[in-house]
ModelCIF file with pLDDT and N, C-alpha, C, O atoms, coordinates in Angstrom:
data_MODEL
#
_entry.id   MODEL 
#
_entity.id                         1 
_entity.type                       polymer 
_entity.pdbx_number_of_molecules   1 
#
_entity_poly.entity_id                      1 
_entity_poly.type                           'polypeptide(L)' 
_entity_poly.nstd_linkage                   no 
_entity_poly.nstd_monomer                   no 
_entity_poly.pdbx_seq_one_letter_code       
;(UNK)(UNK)(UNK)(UNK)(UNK)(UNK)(UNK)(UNK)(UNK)(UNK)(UNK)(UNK)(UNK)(UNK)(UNK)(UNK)
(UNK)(UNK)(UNK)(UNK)(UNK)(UNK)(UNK)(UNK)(UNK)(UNK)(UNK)(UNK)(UNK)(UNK)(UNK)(UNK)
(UNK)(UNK)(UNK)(UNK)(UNK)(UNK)(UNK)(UNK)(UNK)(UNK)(UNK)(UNK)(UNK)
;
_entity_poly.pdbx_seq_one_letter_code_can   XXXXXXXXXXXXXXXXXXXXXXXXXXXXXXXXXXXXXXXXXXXXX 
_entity_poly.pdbx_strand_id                 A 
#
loop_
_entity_poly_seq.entity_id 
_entity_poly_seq.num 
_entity_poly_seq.mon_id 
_entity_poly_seq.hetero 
1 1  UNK n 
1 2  UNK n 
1 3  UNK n 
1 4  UNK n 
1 5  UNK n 
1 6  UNK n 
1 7  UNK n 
1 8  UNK n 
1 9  UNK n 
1 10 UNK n 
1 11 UNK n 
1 12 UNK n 
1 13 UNK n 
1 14 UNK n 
1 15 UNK n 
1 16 UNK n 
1 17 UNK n 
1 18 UNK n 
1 19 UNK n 
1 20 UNK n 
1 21 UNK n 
1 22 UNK n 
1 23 UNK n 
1 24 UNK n 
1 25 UNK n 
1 26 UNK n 
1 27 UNK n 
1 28 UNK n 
1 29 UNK n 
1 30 UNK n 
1 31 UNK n 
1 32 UNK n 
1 33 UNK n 
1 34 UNK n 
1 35 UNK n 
1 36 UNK n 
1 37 UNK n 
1 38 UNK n 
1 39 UNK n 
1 40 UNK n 
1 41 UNK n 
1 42 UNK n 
1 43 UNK n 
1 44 UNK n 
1 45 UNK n 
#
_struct_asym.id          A 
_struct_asym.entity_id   1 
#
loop_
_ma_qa_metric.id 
_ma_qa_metric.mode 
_ma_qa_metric.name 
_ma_qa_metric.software_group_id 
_ma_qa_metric.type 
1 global pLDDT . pLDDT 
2 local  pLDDT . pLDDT 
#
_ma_qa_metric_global.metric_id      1 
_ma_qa_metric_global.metric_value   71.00 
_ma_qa_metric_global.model_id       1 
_ma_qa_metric_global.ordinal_id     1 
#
loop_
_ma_qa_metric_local.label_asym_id 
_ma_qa_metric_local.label_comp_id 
_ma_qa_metric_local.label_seq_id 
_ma_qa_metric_local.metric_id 
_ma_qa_metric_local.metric_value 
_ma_qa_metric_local.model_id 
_ma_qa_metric_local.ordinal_id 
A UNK 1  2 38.00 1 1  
A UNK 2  2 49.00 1 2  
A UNK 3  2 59.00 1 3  
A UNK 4  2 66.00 1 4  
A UNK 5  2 73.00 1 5  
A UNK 6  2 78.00 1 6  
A UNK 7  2 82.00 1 7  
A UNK 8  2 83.00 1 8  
A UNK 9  2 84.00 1 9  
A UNK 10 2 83.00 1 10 
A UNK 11 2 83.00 1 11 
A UNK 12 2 83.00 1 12 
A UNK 13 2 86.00 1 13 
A UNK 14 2 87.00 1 14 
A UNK 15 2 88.00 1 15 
A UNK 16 2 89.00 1 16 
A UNK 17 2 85.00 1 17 
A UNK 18 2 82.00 1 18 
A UNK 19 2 79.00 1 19 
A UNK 20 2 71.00 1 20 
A UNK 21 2 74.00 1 21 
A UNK 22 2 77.00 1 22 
A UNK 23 2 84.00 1 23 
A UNK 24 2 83.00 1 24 
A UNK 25 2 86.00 1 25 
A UNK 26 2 85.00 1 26 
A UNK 27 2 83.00 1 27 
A UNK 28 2 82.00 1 28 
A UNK 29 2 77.00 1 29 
A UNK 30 2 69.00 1 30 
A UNK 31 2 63.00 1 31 
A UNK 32 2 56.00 1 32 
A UNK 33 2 51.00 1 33 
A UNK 34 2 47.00 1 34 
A UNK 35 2 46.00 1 35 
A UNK 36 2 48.00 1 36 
A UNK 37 2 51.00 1 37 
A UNK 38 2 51.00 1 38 
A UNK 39 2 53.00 1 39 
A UNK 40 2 47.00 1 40 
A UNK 41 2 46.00 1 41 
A UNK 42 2 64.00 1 42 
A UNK 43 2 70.00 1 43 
A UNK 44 2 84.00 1 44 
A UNK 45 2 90.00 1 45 
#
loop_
_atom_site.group_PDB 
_atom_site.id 
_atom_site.type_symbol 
_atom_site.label_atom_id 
_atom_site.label_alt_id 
_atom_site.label_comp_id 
_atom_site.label_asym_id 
_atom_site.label_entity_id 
_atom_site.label_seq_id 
_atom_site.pdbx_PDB_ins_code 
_atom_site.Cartn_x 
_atom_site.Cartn_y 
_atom_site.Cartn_z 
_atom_site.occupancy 
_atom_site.B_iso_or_equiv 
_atom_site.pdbx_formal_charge 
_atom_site.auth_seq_id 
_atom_site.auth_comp_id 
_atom_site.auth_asym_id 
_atom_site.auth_atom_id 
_atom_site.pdbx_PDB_model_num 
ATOM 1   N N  . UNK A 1 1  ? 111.971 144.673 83.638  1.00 38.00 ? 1  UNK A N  1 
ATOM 2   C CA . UNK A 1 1  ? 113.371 145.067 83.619  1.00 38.00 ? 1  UNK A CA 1 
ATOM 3   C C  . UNK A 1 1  ? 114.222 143.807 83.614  1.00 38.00 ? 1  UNK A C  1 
ATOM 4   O O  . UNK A 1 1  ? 113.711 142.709 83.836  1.00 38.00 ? 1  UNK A O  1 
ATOM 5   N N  . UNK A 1 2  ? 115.476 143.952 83.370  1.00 49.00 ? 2  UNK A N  1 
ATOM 6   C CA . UNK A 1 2  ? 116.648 143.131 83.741  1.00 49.00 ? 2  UNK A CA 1 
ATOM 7   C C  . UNK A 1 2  ? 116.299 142.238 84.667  1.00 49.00 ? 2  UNK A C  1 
ATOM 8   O O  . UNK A 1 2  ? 115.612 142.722 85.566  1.00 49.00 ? 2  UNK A O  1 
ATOM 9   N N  . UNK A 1 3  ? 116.630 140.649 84.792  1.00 59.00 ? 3  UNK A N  1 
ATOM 10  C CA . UNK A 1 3  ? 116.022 140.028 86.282  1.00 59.00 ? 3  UNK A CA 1 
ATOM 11  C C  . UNK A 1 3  ? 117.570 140.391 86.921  1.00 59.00 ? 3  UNK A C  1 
ATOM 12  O O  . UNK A 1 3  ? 118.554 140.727 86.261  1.00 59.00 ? 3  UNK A O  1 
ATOM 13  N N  . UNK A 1 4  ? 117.493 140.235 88.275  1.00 66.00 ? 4  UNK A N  1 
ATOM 14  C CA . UNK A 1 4  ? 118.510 140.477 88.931  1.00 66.00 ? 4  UNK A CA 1 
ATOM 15  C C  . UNK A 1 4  ? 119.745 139.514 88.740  1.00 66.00 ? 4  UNK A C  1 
ATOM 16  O O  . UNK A 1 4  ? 119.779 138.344 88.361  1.00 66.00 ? 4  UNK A O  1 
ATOM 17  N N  . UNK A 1 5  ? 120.872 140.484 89.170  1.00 73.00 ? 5  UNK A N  1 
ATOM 18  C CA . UNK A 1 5  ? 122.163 139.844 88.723  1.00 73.00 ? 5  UNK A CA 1 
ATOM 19  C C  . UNK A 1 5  ? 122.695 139.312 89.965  1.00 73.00 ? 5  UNK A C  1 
ATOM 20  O O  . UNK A 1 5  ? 122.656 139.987 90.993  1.00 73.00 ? 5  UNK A O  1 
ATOM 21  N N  . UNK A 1 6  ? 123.297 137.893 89.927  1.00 78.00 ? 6  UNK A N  1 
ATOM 22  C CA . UNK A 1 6  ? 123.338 136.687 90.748  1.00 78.00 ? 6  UNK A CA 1 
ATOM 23  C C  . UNK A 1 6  ? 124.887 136.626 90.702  1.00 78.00 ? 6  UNK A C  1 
ATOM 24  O O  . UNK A 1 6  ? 125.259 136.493 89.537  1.00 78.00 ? 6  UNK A O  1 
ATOM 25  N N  . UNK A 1 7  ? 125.908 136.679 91.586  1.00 82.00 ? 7  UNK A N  1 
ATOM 26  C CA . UNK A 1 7  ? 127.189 136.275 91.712  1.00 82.00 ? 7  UNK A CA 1 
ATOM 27  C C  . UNK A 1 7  ? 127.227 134.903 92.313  1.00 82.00 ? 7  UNK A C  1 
ATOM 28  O O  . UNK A 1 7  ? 126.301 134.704 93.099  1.00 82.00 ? 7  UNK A O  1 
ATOM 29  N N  . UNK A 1 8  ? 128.227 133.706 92.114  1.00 83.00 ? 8  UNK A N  1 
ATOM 30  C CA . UNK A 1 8  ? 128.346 133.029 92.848  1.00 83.00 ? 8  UNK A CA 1 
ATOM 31  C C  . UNK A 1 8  ? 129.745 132.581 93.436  1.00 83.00 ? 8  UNK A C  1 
ATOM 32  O O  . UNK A 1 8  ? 130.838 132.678 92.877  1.00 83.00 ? 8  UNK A O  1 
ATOM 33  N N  . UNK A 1 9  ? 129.498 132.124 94.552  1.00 84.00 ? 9  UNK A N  1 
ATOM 34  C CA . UNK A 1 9  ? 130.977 131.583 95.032  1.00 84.00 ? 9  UNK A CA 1 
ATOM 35  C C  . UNK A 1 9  ? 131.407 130.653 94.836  1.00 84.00 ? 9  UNK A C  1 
ATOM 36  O O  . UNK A 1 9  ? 130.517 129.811 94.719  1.00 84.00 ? 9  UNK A O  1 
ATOM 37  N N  . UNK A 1 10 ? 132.659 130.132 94.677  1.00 83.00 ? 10 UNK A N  1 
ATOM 38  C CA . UNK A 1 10 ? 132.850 128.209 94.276  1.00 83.00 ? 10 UNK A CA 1 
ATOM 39  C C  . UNK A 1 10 ? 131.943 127.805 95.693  1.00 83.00 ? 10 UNK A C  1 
ATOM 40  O O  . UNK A 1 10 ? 131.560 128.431 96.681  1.00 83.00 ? 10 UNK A O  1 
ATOM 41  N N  . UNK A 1 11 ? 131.793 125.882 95.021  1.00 83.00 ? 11 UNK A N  1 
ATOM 42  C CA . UNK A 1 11 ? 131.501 125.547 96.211  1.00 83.00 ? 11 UNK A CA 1 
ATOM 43  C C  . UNK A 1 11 ? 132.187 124.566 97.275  1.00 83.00 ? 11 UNK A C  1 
ATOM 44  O O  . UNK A 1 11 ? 132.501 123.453 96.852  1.00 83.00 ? 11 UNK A O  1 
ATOM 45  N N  . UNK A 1 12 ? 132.363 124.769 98.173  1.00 83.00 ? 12 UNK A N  1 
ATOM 46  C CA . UNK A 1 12 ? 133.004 124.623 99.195  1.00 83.00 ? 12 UNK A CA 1 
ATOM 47  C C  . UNK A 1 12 ? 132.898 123.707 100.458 1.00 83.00 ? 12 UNK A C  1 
ATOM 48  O O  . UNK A 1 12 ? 131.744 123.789 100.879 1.00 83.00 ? 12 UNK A O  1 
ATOM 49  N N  . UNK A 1 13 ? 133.612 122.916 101.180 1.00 86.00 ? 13 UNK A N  1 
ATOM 50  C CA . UNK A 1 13 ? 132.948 122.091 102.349 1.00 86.00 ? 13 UNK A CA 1 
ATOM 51  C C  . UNK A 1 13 ? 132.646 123.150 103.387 1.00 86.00 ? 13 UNK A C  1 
ATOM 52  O O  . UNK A 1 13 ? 133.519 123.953 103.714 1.00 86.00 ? 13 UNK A O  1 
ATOM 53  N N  . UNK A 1 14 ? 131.453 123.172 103.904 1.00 87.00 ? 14 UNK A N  1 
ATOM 54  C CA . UNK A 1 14 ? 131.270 123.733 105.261 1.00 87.00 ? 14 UNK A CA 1 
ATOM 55  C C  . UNK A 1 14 ? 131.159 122.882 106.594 1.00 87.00 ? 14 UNK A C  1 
ATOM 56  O O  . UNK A 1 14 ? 130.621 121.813 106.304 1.00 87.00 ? 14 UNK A O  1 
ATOM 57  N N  . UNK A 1 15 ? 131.371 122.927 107.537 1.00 88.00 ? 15 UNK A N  1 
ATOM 58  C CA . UNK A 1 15 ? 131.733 122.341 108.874 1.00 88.00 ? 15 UNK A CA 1 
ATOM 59  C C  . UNK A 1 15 ? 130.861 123.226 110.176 1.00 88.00 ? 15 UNK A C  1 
ATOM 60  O O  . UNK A 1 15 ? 131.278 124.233 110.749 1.00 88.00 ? 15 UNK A O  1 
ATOM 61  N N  . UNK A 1 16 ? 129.527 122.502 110.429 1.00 89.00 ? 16 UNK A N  1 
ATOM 62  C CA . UNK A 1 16 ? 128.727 123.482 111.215 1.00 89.00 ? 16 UNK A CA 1 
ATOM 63  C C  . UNK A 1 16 ? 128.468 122.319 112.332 1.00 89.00 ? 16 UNK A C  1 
ATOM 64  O O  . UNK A 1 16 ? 127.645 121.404 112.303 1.00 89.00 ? 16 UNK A O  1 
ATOM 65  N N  . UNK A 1 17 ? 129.848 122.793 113.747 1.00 85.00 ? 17 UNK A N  1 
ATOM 66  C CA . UNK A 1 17 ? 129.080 122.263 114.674 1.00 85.00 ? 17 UNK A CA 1 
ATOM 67  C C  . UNK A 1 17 ? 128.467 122.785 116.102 1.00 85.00 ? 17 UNK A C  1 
ATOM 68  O O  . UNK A 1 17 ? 128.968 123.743 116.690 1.00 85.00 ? 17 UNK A O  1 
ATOM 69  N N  . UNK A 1 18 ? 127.533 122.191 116.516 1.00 82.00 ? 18 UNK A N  1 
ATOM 70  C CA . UNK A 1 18 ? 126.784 122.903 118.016 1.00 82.00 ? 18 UNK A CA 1 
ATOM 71  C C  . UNK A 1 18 ? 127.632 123.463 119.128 1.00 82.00 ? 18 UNK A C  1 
ATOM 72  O O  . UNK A 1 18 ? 127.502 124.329 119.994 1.00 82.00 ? 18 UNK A O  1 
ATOM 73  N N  . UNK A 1 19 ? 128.825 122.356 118.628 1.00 79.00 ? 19 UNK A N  1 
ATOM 74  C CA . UNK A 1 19 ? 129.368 122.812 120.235 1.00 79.00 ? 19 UNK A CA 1 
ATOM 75  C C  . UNK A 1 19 ? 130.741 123.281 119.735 1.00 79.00 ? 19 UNK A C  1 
ATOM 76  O O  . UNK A 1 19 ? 131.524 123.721 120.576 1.00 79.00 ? 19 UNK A O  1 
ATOM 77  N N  . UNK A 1 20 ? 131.063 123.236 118.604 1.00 71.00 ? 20 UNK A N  1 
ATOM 78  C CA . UNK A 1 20 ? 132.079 123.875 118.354 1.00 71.00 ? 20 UNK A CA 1 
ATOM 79  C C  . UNK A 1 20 ? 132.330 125.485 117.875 1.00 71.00 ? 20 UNK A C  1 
ATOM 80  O O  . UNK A 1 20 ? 131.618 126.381 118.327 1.00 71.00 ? 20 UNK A O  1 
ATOM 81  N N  . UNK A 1 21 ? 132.998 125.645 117.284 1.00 74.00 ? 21 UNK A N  1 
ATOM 82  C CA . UNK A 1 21 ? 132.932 127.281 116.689 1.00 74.00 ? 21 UNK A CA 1 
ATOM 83  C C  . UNK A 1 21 ? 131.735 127.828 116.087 1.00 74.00 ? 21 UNK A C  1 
ATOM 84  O O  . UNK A 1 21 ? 130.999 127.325 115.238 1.00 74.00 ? 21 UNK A O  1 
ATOM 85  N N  . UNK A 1 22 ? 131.657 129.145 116.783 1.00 77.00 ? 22 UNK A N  1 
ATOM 86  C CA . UNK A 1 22 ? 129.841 129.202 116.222 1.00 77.00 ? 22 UNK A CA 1 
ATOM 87  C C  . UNK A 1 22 ? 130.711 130.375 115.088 1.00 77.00 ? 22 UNK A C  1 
ATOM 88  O O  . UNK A 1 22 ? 129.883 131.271 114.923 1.00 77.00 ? 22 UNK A O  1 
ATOM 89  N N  . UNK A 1 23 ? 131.501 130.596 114.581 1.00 84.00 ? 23 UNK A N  1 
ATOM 90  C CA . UNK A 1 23 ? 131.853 131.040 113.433 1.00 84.00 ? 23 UNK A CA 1 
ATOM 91  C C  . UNK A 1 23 ? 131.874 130.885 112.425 1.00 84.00 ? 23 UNK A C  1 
ATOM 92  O O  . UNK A 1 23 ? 132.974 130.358 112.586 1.00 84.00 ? 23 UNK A O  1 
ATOM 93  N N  . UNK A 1 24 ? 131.717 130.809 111.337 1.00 83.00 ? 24 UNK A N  1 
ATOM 94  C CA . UNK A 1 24 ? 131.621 130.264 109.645 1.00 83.00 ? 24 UNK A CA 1 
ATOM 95  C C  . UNK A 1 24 ? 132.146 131.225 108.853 1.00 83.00 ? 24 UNK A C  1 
ATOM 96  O O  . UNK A 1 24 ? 131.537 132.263 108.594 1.00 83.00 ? 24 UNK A O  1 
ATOM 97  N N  . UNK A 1 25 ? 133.598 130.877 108.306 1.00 86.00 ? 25 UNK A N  1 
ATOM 98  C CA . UNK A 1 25 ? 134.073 131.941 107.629 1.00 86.00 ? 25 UNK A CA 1 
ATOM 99  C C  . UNK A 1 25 ? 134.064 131.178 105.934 1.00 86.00 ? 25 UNK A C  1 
ATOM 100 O O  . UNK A 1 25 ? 134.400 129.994 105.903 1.00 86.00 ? 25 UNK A O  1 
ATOM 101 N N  . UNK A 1 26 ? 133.734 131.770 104.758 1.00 85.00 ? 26 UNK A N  1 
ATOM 102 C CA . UNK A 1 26 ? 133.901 131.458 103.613 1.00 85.00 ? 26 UNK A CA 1 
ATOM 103 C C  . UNK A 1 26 ? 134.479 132.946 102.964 1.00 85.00 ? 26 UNK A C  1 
ATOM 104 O O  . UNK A 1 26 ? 134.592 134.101 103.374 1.00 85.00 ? 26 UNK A O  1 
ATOM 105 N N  . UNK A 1 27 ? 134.665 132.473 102.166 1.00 83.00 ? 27 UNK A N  1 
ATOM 106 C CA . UNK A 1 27 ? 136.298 133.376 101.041 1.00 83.00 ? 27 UNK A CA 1 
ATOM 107 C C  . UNK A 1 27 ? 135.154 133.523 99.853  1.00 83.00 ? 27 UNK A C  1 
ATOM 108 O O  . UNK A 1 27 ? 134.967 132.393 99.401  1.00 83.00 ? 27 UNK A O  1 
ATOM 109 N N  . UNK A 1 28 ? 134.378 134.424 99.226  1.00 82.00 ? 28 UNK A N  1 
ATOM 110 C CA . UNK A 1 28 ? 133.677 134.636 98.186  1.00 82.00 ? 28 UNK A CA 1 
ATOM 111 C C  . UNK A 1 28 ? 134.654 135.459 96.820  1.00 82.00 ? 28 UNK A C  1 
ATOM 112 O O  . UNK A 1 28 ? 135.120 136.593 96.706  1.00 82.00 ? 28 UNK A O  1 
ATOM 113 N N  . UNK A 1 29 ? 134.656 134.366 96.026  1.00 77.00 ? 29 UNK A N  1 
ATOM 114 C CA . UNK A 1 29 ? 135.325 134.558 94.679  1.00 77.00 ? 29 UNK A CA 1 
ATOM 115 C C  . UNK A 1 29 ? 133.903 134.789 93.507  1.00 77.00 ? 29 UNK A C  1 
ATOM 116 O O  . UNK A 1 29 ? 133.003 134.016 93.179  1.00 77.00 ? 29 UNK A O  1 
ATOM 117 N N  . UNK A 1 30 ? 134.176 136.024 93.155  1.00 69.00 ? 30 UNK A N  1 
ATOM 118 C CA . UNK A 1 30 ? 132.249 136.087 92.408  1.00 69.00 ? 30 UNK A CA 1 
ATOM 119 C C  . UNK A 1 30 ? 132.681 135.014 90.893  1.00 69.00 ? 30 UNK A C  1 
ATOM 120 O O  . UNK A 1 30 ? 133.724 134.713 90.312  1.00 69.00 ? 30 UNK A O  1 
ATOM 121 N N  . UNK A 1 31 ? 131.155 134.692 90.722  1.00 63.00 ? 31 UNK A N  1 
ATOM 122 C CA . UNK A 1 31 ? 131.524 133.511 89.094  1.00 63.00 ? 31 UNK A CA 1 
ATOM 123 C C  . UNK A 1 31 ? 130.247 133.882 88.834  1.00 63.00 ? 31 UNK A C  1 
ATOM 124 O O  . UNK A 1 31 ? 129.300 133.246 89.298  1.00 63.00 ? 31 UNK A O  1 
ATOM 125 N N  . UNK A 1 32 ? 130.070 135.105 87.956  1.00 56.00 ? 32 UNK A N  1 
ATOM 126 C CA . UNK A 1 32 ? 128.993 135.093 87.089  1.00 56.00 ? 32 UNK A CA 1 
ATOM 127 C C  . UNK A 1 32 ? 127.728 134.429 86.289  1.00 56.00 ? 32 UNK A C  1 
ATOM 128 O O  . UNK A 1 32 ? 127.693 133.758 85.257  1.00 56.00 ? 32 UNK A O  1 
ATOM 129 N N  . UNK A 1 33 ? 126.906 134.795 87.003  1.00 51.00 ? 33 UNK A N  1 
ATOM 130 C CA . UNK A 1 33 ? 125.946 134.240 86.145  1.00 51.00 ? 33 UNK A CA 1 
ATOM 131 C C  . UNK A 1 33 ? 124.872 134.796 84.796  1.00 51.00 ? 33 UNK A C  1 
ATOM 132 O O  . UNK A 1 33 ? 123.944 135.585 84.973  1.00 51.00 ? 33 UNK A O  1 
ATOM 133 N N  . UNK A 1 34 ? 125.106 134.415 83.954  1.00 47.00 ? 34 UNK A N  1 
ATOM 134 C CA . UNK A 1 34 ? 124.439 135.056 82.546  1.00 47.00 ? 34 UNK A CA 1 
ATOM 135 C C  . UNK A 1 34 ? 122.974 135.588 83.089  1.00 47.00 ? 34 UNK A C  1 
ATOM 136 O O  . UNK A 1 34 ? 122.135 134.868 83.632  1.00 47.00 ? 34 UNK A O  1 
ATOM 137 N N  . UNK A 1 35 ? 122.848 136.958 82.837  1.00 46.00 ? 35 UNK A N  1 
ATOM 138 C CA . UNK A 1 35 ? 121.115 137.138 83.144  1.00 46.00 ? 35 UNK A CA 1 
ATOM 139 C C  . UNK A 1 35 ? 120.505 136.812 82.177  1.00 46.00 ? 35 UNK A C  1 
ATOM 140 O O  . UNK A 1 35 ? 121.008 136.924 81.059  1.00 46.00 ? 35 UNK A O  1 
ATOM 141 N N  . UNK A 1 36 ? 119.028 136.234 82.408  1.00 48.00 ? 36 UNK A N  1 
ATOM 142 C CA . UNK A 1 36 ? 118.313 135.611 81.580  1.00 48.00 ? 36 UNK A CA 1 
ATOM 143 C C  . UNK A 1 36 ? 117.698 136.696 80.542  1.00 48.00 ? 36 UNK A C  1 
ATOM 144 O O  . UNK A 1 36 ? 117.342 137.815 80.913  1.00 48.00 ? 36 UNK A O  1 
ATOM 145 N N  . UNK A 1 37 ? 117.596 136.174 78.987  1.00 51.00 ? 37 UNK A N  1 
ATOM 146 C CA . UNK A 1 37 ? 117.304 136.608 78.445  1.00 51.00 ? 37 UNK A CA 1 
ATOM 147 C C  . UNK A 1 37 ? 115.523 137.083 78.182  1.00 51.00 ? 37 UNK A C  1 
ATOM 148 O O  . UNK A 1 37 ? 114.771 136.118 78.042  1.00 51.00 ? 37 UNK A O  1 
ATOM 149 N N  . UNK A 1 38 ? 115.034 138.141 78.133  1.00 51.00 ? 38 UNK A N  1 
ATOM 150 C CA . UNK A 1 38 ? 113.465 137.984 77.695  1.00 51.00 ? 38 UNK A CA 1 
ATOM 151 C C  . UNK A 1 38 ? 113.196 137.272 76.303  1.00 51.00 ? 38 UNK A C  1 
ATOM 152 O O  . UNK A 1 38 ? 113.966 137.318 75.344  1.00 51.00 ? 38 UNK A O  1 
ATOM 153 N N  . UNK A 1 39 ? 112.364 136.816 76.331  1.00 53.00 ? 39 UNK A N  1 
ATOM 154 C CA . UNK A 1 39 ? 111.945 136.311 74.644  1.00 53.00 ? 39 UNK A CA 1 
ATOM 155 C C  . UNK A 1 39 ? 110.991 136.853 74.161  1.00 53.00 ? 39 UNK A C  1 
ATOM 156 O O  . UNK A 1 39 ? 109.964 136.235 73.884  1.00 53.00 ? 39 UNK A O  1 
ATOM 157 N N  . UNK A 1 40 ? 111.157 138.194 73.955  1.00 47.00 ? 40 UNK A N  1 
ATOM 158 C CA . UNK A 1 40 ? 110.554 139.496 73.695  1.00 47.00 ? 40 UNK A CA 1 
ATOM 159 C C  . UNK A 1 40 ? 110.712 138.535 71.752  1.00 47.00 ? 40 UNK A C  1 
ATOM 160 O O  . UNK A 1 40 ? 109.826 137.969 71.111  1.00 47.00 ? 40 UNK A O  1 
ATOM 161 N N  . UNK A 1 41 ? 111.898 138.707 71.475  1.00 46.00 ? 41 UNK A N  1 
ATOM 162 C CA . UNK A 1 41 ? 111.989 138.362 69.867  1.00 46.00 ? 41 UNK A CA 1 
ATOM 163 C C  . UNK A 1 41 ? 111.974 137.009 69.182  1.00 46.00 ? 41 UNK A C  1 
ATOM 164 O O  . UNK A 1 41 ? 112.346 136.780 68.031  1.00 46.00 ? 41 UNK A O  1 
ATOM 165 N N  . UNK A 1 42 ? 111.190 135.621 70.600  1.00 64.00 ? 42 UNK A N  1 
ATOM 166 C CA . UNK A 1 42 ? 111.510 134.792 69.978  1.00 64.00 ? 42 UNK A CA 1 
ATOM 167 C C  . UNK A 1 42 ? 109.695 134.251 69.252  1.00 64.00 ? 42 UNK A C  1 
ATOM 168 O O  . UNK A 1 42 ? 108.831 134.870 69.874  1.00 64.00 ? 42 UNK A O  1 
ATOM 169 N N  . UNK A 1 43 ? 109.289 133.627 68.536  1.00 70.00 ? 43 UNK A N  1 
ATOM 170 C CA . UNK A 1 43 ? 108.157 133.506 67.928  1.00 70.00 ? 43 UNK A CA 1 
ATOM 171 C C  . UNK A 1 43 ? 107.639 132.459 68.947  1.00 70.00 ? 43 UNK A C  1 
ATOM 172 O O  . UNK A 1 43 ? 106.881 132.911 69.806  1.00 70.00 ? 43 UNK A O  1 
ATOM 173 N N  . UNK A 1 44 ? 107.890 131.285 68.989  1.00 84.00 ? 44 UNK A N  1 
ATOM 174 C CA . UNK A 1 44 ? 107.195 129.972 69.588  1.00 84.00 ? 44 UNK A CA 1 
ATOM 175 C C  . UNK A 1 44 ? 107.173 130.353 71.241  1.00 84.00 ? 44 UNK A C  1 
ATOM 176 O O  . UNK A 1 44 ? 106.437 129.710 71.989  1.00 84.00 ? 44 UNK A O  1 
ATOM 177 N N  . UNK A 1 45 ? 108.180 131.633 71.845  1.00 90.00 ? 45 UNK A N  1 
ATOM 178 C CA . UNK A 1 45 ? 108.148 131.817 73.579  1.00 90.00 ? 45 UNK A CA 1 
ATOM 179 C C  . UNK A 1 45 ? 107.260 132.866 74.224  1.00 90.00 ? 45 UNK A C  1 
ATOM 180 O O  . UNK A 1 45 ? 107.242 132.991 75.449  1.00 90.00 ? 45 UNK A O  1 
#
């Protein structure tokens, strides 16, 4: 079948510290990614 369809988010600085906010908030804007084609029709694949 279809391989699975992959959204992505820009990418972004993240800030992960021990003793600070154990929260992590990111803002997801989807950016498509082309699903891969089979090479069902190509000769040499």
């Amino acid at each position: 079948r279809q391989d699975p369809e992959i959204l992505k988010s820009q990418v972004s600085e993240v800030v992960l510290e021990l003793d600070g906010s154990r929260t992590l908030e990111i803002t997801f804007k989807a950016s498509r990614r082309d699903p891969v084609e089979t090479p069902d029709s190509e000769a040499h694949v």
